[in-house]
C-alpha atoms as a PDB file:
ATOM      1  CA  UNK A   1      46.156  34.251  -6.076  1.00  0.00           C
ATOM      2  CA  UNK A   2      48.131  31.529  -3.966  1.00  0.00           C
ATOM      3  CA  UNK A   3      48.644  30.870  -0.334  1.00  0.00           C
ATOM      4  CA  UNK A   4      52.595  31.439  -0.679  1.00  0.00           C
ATOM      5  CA  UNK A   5      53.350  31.379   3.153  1.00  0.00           C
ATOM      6  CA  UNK A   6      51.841  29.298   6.166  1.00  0.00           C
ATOM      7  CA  UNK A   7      53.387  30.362   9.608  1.00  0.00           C
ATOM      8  CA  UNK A   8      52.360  29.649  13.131  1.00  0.00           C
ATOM      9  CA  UNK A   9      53.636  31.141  16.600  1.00  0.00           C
ATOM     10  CA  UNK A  10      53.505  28.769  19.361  1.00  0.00           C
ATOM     11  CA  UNK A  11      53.870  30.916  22.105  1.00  0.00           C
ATOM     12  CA  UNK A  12      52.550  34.516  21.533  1.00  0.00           C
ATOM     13  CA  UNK A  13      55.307  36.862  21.398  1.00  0.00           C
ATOM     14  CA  UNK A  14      58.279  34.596  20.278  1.00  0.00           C
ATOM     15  CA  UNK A  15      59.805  33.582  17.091  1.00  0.00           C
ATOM     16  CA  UNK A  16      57.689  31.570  14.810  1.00  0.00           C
ATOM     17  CA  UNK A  17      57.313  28.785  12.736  1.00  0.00           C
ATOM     18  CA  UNK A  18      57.322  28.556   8.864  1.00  0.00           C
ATOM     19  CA  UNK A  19      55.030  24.956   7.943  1.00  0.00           C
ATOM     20  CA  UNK A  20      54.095  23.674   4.851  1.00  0.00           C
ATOM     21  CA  UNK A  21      50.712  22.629   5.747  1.00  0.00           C
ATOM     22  CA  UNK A  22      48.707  23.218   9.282  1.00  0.00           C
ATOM     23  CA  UNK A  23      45.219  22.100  10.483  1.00  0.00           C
ATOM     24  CA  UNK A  24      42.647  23.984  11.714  1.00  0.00           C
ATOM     25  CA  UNK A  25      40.291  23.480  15.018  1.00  0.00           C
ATOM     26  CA  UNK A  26      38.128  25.783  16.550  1.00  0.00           C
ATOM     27  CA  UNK A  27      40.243  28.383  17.562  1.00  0.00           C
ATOM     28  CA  UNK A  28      42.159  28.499  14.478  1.00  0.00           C
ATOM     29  CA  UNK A  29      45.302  27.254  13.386  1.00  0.00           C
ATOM     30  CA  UNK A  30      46.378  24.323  15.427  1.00  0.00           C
ATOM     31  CA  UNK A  31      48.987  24.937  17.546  1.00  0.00           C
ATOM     32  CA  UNK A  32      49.201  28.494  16.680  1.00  0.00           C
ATOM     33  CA  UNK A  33      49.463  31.112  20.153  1.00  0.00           C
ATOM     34  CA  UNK A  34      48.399  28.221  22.463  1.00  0.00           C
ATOM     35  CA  UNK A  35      50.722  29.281  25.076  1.00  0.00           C
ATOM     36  CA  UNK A  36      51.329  32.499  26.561  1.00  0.00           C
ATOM     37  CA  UNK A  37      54.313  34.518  28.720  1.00  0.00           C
ATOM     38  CA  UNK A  38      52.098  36.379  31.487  1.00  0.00           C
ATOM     39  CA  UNK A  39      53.320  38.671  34.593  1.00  0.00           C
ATOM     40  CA  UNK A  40      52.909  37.881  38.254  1.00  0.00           C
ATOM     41  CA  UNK A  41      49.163  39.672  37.878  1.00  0.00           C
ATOM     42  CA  UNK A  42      48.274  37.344  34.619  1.00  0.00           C
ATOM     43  CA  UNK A  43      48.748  40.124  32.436  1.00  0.00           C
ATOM     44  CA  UNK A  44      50.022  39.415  29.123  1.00  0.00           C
ATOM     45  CA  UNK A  45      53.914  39.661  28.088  1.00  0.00           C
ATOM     46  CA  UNK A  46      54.680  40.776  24.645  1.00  0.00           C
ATOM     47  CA  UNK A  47      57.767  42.109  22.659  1.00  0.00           C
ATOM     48  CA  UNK A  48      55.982  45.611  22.833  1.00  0.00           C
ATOM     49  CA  UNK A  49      58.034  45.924  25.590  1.00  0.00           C
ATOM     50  CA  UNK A  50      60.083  43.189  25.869  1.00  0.00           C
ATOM     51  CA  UNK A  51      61.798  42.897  22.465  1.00  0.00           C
ATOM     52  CA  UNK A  52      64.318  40.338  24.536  1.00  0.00           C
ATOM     53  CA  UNK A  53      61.239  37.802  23.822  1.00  0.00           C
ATOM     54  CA  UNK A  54      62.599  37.814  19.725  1.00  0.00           C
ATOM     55  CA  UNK A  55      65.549  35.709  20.302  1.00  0.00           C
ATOM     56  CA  UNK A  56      63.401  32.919  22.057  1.00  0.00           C
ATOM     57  CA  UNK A  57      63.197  30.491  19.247  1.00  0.00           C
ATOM     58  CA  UNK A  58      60.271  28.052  19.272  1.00  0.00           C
ATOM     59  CA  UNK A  59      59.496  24.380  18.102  1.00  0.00           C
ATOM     60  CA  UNK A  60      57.081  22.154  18.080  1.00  0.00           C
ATOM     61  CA  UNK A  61      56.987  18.284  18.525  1.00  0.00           C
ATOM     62  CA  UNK A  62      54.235  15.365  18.834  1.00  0.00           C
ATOM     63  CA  UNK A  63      54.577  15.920  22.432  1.00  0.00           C
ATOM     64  CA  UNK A  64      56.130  19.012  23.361  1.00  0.00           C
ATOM     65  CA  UNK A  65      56.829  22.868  23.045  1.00  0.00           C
ATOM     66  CA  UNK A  66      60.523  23.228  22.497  1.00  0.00           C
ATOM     67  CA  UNK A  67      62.486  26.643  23.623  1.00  0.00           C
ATOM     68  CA  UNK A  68      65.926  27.752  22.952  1.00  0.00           C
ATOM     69  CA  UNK A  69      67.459  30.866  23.274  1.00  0.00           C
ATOM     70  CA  UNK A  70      70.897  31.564  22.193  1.00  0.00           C
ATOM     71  CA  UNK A  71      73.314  31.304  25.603  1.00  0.00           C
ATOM     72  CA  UNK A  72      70.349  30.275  28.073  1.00  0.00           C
ATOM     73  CA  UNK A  73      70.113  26.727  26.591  1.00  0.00           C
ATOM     74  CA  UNK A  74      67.061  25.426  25.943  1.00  0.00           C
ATOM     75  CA  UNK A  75      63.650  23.435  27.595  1.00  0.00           C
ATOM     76  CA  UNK A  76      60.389  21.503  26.847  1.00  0.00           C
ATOM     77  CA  UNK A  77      57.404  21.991  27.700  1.00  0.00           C
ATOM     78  CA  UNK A  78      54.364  19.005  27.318  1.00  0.00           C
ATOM     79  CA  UNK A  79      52.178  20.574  24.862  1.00  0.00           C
ATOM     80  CA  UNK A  80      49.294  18.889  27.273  1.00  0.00           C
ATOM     81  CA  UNK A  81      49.069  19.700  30.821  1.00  0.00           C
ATOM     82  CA  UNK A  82      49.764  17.080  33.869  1.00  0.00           C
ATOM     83  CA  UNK A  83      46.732  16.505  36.197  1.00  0.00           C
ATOM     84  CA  UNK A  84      48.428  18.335  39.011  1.00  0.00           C
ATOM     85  CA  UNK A  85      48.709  21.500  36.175  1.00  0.00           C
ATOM     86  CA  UNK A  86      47.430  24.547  38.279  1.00  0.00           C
ATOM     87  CA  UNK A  87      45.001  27.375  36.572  1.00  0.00           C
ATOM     88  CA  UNK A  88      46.070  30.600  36.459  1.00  0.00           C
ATOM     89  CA  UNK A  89      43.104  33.609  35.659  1.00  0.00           C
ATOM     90  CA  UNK A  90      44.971  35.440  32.547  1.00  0.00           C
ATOM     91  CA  UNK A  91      44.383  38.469  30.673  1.00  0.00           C
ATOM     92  CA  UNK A  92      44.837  39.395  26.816  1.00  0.00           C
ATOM     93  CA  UNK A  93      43.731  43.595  25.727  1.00  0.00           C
ATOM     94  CA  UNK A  94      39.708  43.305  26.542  1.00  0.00           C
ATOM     95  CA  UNK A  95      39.661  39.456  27.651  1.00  0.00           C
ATOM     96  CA  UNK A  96      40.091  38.945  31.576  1.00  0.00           C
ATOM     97  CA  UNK A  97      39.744  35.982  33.730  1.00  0.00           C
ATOM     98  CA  UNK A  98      40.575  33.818  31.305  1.00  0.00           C
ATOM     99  CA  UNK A  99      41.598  30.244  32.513  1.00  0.00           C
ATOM    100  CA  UNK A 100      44.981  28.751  31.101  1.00  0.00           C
ATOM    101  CA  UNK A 101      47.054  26.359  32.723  1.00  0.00           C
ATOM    102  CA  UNK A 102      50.403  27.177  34.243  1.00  0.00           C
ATOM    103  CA  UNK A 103      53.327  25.300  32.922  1.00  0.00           C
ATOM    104  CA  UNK A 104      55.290  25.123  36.417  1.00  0.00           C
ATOM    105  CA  UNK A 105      58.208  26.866  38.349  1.00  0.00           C
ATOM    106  CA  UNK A 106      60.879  25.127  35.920  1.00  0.00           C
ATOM    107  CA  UNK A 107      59.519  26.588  32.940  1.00  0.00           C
ATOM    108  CA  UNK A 108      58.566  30.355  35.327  1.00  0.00           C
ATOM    109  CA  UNK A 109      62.240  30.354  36.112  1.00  0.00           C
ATOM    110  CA  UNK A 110      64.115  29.971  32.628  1.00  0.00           C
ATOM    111  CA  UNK A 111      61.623  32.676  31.521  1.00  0.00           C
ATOM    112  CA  UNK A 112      62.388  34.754  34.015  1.00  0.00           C
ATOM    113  CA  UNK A 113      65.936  34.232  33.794  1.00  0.00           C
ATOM    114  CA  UNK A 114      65.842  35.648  30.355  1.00  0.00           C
ATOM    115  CA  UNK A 115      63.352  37.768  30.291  1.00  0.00           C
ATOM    116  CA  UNK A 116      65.055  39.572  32.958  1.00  0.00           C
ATOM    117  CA  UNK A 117      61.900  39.970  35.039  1.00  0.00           C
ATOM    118  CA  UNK A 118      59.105  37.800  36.985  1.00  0.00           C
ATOM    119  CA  UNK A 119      57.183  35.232  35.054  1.00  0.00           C
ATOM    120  CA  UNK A 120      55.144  32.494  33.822  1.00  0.00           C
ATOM    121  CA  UNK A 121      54.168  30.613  30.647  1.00  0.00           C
ATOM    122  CA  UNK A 122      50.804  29.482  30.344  1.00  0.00           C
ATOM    123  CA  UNK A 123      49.177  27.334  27.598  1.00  0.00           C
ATOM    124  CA  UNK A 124      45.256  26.671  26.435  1.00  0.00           C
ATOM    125  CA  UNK A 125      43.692  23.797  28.532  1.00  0.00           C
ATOM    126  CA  UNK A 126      40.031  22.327  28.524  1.00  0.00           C
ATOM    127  CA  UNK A 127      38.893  25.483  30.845  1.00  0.00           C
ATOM    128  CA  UNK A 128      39.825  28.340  27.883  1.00  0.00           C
ATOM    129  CA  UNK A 129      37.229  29.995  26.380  1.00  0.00           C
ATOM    130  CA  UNK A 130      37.759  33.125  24.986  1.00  0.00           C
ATOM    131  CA  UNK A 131      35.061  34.268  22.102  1.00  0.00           C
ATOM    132  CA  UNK A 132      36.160  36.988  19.474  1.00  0.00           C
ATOM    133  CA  UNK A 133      34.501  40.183  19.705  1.00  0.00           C
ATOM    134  CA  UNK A 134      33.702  41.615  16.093  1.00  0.00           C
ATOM    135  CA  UNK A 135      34.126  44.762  15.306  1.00  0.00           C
ATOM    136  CA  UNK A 136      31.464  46.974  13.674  1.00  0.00           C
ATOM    137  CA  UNK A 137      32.035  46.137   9.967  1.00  0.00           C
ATOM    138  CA  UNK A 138      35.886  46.947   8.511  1.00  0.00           C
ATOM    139  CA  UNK A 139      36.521  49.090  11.757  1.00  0.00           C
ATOM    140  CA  UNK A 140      39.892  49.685  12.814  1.00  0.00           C
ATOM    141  CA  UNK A 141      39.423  49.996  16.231  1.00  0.00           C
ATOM    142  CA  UNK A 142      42.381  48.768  18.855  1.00  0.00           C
ATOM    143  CA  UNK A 143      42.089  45.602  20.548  1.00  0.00           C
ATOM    144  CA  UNK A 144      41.125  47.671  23.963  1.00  0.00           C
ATOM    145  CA  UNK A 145      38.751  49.195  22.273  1.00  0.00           C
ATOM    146  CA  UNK A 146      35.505  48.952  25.008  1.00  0.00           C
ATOM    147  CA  UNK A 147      33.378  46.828  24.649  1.00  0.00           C
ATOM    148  CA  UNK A 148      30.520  48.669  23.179  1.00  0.00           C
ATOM    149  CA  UNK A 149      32.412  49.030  19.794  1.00  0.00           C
ATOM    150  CA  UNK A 150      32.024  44.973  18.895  1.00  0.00           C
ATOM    151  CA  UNK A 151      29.579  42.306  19.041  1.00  0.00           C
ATOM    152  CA  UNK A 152      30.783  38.754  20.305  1.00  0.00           C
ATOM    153  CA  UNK A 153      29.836  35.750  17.882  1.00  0.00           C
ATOM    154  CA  UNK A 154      29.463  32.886  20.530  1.00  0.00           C
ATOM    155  CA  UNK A 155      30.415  29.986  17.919  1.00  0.00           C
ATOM    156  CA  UNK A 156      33.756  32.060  17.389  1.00  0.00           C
ATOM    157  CA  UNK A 157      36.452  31.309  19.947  1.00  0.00           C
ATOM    158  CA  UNK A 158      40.422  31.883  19.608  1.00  0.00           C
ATOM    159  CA  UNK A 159      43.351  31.678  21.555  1.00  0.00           C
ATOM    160  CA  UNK A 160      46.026  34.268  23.119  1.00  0.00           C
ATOM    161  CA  UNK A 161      46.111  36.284  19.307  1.00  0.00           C
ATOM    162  CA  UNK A 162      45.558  39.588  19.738  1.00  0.00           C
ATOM    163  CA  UNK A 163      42.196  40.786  18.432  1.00  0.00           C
ATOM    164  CA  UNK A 164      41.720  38.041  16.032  1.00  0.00           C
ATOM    165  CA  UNK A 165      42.096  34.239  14.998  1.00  0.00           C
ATOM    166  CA  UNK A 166      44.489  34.762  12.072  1.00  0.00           C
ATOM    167  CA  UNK A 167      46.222  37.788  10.397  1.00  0.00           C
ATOM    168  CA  UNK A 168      46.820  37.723   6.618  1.00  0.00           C
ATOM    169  CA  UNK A 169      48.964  39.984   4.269  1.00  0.00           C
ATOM    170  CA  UNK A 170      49.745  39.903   1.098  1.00  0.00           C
ATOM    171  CA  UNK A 171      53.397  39.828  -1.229  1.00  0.00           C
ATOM    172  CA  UNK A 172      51.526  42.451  -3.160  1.00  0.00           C
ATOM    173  CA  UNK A 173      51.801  44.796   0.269  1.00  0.00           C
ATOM    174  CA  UNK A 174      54.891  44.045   1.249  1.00  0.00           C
ATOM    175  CA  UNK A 175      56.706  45.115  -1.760  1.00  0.00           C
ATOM    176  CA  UNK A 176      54.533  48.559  -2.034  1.00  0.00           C
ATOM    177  CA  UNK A 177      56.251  48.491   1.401  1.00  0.00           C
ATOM    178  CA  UNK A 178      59.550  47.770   0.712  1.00  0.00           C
ATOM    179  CA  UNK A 179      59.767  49.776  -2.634  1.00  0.00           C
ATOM    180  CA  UNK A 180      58.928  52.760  -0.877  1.00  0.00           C
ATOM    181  CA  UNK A 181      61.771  52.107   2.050  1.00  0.00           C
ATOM    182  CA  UNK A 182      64.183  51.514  -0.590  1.00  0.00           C
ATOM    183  CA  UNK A 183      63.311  54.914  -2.210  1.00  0.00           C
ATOM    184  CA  UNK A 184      64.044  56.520   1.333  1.00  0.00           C
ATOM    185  CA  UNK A 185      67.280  54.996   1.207  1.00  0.00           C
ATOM    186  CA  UNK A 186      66.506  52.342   4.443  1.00  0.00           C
ATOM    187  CA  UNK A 187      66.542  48.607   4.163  1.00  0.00           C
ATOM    188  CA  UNK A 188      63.716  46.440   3.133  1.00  0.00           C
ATOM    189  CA  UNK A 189      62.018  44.601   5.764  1.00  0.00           C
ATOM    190  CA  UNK A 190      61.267  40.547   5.677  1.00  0.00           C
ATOM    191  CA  UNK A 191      57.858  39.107   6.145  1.00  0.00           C
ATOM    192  CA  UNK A 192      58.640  38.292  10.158  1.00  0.00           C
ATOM    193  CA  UNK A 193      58.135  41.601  11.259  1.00  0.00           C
ATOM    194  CA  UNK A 194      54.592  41.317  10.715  1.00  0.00           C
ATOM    195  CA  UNK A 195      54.038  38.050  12.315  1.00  0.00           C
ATOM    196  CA  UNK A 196      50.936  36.813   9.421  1.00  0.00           C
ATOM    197  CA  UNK A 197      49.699  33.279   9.643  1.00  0.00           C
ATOM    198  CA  UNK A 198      48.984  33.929   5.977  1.00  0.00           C
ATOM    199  CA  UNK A 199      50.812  35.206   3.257  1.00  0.00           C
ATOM    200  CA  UNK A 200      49.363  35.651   0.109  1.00  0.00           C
ATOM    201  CA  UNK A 201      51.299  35.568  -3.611  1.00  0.00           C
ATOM    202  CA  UNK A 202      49.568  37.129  -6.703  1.00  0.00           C
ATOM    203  CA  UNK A 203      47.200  40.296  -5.413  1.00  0.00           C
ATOM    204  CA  UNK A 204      47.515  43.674  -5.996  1.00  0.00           C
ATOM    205  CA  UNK A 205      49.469  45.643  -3.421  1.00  0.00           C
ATOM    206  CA  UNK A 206      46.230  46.335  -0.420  1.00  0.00           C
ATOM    207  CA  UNK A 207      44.140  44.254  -2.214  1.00  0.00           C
ATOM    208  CA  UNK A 208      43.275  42.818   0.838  1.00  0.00           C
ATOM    209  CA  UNK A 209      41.393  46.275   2.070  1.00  0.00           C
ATOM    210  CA  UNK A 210      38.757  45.149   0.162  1.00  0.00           C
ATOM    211  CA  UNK A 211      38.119  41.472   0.959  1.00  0.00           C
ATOM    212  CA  UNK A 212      35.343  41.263   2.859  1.00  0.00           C
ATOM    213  CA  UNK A 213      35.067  37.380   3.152  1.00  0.00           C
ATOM    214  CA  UNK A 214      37.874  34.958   0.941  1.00  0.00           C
ATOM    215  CA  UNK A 215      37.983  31.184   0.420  1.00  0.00           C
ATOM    216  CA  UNK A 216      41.245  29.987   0.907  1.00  0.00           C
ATOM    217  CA  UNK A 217      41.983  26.180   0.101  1.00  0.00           C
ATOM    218  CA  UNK A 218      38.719  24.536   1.491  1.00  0.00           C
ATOM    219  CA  UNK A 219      38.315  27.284   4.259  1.00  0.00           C
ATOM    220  CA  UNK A 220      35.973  30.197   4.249  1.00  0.00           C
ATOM    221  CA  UNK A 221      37.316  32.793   6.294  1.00  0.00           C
ATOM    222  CA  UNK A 222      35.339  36.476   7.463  1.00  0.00           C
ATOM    223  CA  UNK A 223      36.850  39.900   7.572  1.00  0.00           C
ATOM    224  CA  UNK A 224      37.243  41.849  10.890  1.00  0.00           C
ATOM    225  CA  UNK A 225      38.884  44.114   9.882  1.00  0.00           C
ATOM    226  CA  UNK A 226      42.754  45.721   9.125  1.00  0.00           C
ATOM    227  CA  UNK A 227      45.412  45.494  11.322  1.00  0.00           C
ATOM    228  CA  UNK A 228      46.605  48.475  13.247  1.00  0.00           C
ATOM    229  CA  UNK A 229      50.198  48.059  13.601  1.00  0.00           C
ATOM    230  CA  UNK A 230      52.479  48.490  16.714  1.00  0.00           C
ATOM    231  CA  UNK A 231      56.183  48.756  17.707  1.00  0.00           C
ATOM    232  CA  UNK A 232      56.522  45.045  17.279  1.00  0.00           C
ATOM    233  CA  UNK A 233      57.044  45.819  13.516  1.00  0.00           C
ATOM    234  CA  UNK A 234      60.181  47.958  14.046  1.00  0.00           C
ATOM    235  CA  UNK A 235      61.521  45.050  15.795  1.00  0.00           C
ATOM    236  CA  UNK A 236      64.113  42.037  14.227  1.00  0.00           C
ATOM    237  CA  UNK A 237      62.511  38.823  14.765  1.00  0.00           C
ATOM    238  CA  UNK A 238      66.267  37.674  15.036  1.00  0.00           C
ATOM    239  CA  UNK A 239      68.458  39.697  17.377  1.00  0.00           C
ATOM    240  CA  UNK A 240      65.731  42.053  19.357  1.00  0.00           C
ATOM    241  CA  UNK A 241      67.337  44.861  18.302  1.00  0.00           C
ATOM    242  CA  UNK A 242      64.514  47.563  17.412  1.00  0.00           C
ATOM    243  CA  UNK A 243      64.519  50.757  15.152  1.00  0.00           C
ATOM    244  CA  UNK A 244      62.018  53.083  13.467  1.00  0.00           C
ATOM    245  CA  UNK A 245      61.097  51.379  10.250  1.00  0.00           C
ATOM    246  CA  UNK A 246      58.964  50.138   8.842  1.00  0.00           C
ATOM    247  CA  UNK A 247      56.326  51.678  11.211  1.00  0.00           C
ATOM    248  CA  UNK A 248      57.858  54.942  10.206  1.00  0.00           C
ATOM    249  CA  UNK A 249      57.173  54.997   6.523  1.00  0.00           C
ATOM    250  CA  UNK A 250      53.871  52.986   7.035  1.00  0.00           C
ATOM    251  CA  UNK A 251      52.723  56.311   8.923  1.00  0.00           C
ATOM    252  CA  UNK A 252      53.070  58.488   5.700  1.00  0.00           C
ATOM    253  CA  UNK A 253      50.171  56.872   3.686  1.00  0.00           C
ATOM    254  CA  UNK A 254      48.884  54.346   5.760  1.00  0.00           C
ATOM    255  CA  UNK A 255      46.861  55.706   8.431  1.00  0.00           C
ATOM    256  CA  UNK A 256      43.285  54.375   9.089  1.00  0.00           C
ATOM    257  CA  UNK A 257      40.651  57.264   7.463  1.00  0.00           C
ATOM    258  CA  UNK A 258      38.900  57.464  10.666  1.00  0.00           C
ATOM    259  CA  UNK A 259      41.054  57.330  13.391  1.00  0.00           C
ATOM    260  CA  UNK A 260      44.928  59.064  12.199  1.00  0.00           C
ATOM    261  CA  UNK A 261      46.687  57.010  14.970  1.00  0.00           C
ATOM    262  CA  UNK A 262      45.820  53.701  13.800  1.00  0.00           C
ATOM    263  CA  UNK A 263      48.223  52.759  11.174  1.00  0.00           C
ATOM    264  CA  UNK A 264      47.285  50.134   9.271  1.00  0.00           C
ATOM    265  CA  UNK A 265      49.292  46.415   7.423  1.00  0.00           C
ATOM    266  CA  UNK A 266      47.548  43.453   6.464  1.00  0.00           C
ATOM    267  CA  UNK A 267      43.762  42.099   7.398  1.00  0.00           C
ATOM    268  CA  UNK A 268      42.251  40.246  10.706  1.00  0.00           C
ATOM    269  CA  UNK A 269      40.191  37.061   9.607  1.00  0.00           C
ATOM    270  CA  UNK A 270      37.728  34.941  11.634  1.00  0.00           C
ATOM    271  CA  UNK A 271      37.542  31.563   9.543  1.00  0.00           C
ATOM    272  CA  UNK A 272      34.279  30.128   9.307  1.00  0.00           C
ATOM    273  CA  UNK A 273      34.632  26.901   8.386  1.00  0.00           C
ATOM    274  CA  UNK A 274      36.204  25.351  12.194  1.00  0.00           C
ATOM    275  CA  UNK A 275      38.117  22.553  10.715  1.00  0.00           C
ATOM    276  CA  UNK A 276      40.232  21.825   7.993  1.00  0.00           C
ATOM    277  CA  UNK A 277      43.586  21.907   6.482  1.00  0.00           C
ATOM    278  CA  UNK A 278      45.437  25.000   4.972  1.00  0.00           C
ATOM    279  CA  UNK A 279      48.374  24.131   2.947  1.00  0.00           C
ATOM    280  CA  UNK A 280      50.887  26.371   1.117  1.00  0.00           C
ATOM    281  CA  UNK A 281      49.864  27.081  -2.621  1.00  0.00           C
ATOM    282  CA  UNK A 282      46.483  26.728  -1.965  1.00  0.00           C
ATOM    283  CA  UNK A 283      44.222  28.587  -4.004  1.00  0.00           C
ATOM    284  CA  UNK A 284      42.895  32.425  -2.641  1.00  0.00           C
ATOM    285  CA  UNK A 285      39.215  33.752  -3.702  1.00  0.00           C
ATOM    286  CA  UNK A 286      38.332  36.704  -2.055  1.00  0.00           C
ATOM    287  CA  UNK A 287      33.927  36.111  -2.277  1.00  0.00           C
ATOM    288  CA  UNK A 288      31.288  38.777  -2.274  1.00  0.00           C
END
């Protein structure tokens, strides 16, 4: 088993990036979900139900987050906040007051332009700190699950992802998938809708509903859990536009055992190790 796909989403919610190599820092892939569109309250925006946020194409350079979106132009961000940088209190699922760093009216207004709705884009200063909260072992349980249901790890922080520092799934998976919306006579579905930071070439198809812990490159990374999918899957990364599949066929054999509503594609993963480098075609072991 290889790594055969390394991809990273600068702002949570928008198109992502494809990289042939990325390091790794404490809260996981470096410059992975370090920004963040909020409402006027600081809750989190996502294309759950904004779908608009698709066509919002992101890039990143030694300096700054870059945004275009087809017919609203485009505009740059400093990936590190200015002095004068006011905090806003945040909140992802479970995690509330967090502290980001708001990235100013210019960058509020060309969201909101688009978006079609009042907003702001945040990004991960030196006041973050958001630890993850584990679930009981392999649990499938939602990311507003209360807090009762997890334990937090205090050396384990991560950014604006949803539940979990980084989401793997395998080729394997995907073409179960995709064989089985061919046989209903709908399209296959790319690798986007799923938004992984890792893909992985050469495993069986759910292979990964087994790994426990798995060394991948010179990274050690812990289980916590599968991923219960949402809407966001029916949606194309490219246009917005949103349907019924995959989620659809994913319902007829792969809801979680103990909960029926929790359908479930690919596996959350803590990483260990807090630094190093990942780089596509690096070796996979899953470990005992």
């Amino acid at each position: 088993m290889h790594l055969s796909g390394l991809y990273i989403y600068p702002v949570k919610s928008l198109r992502g990036i494809a990289v042939p190599a990325a390091e790794i820092d404490d809260l996981g892939l470096v410059g992975d979900r370090r920004f963040m569109v909020v409402d006027e309250t600081g809750r989190f925006l996502t294309q759950r139900t904004l779908p608009r946020m698709a066509r919002i194409a992101t890039a990143l350079t030694a300096t700054d987050l870059v945004l275009r979106a087809e017919g609203h132009g485009s505009i740059s961000v400093p990936l590190r906040a200015p002095a004068s940088a006011e905090l806003r209190p945040v909140e992802v699922w479970r995690s509330k007051a967090l502290l980001a760093e708001d990235c100013g009216a210019e960058t509020s207004a060309w969201f909101s332009a688009f978006l079609g709705t009042s907003c702001h884009l945040v990004r991960i200063g030196e006041k973050f700190r958001r630890p993850v909260l584990e679930r009981r072992p392999y649990s499938s349980a939602p990311p507003d699950t209360p807090m009762q249901e997890g334990r937090v790890i205090a050396s384990d922080l991560f950014t604006f992802a949803d539940g979990f520092p980084f989401l793997a799934i395998t080729e394997g998976s995907l073409g179960n998938l995709n064989d089985r919306l061919v046989a209903r006579g709908e399209e296959s579905v790319p690798v986007d809708r799923f938004r992984a930071n890792l893909v992985v070439a050469g495993a069986d198809a759910f292979a990964e509903d087994g790994w426990h812990r798995v060394h991948i490159g010179g990274v050690t990374f812990r289980s916590g859990g599968p991923c219960a999918r949402c809407i966001v899957t029916t949606t194309d990364q490219l246009t917005g536009e949103r349907g019924h599949e995959p989620l659809r066929t994913l319902a007829s054999y792969r809801r979680d055992p103990a909960d029926s509503t929790r359908i479930n594609f690919g596996l959350n993963l803590t990483h260990e190790i807090k630094s190093g480098t990942l780089r596509v075609s690096d070796p996979v072991m899953p470990l005992p």
